[in-house]
Protein backbone atom coordinates (compact mmCIF):
# COMPACT_ATOMS: atom_id res chain seq x y z
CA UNK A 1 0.00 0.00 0.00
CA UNK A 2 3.05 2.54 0.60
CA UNK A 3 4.40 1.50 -2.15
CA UNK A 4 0.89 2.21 -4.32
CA UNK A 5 1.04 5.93 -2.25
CA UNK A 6 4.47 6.87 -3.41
CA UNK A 7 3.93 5.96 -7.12
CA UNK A 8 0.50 8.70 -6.64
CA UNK A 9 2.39 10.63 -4.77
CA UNK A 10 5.16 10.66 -8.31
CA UNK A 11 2.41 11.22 -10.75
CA UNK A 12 0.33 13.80 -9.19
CA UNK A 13 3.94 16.06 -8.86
CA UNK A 14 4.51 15.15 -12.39
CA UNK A 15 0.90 16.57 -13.35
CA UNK A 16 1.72 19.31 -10.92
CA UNK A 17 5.47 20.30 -13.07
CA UNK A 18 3.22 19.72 -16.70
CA UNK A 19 0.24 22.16 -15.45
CA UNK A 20 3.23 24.60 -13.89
CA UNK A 21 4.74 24.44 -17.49
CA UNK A 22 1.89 24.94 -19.32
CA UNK A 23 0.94 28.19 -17.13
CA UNK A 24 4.25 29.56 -17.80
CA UNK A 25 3.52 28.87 -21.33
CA UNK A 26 0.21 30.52 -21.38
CA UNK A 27 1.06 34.09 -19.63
CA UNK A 28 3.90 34.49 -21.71
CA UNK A 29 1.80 34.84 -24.60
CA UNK A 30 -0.47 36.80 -22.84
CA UNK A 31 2.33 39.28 -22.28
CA UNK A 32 2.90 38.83 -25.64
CA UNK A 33 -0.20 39.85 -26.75
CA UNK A 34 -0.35 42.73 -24.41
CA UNK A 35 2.78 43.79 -25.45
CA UNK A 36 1.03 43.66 -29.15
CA UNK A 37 -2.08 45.44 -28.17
CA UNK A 38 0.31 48.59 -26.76
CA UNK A 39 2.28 48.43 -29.62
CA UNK A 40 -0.85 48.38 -32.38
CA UNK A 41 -2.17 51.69 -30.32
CA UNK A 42 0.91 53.68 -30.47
CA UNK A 43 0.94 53.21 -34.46
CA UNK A 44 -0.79 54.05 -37.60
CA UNK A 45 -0.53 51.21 -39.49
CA UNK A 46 -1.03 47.40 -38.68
CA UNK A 47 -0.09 44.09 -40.30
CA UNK A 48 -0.48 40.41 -39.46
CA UNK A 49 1.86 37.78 -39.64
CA UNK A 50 -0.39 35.31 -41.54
CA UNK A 51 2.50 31.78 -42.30
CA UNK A 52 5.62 33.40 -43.10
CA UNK A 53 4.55 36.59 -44.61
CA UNK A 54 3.74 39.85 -42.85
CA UNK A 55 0.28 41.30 -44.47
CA UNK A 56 -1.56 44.51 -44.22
CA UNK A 57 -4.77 44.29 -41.66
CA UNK A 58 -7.04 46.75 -40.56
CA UNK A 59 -6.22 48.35 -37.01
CA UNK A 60 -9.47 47.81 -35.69
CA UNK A 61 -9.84 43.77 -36.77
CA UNK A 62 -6.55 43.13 -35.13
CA UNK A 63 -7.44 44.62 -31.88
CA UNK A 64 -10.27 42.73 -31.82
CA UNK A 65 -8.37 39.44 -32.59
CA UNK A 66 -5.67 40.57 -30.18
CA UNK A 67 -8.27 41.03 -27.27
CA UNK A 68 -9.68 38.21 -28.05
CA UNK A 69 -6.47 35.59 -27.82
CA UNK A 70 -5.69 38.08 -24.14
CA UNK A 71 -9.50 36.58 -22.85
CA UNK A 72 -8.73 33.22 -23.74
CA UNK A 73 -5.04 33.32 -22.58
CA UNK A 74 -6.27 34.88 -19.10
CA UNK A 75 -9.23 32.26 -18.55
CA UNK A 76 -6.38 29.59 -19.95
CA UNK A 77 -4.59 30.56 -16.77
CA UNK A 78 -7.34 31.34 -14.45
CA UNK A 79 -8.50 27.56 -15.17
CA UNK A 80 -4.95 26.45 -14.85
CA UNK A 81 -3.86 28.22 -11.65
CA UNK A 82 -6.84 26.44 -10.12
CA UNK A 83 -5.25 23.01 -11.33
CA UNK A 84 -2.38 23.92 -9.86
CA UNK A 85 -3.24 24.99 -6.28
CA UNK A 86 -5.84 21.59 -6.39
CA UNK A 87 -2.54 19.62 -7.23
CA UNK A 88 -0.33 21.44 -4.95
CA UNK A 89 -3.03 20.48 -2.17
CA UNK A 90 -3.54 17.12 -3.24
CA UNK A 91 0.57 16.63 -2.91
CA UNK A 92 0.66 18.57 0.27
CA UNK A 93 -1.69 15.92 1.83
CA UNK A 94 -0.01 13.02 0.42
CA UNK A 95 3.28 14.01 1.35
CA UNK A 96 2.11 14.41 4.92
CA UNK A 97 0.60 10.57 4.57
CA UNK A 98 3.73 9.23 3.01
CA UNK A 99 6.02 10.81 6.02
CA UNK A 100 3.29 9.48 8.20
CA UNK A 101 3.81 6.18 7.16
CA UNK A 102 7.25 6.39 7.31
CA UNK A 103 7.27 6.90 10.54
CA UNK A 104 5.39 3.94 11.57
């Protein structure tokens, strides 16, 4: 049965380290999309990177795609953050039942 424990124990802070990854993942392209939406108000002009060619957009469509992607990145994270703190509690308790165990 400890045995069972530890192996949870390894998989639930290997889901914790991929849902920490992905998190990281996700709010740097928020920043990078906020970083985009300051950028597209201080100019004239707009383009979109569409493949591997850079093409003429109208200002107003790529804000809206740009604020778009920032909702989705930021409820990405919101639902992620809560992943993590369920893991992180989930581990917390196991760890405690694992040293627990030890003991005895």
């Amino acid at each position: 049965m400890n045995q069972e424990n530890l192996k949870q124990y390894q998989i639930l802070e290997q889901s914790l380290q991929a849902v920490h990854m992905q998190k990281q993942q996700f709010h740097a392209q928020l920043i990078e999309v906020e970083s985009a939406l300051a950028e597209l108000l201080k100019s004239n002009t707009a383009y979109k990177i569409v493949g591997n060619i850079m093409v003429s957009s109208k200002k107003e469509d790529l804000r809206k795609d740009l604020e778009e992607k920032k909702e989705v990145f930021s409820a990405r994270l919101k639902v992620l953050e809560k992943q993590e703190q369920k893991y992180q509690e989930e581990a917390g308790k196991m760890h405690k039942e694992l040293m627990k165990g030890m003991k005895e």
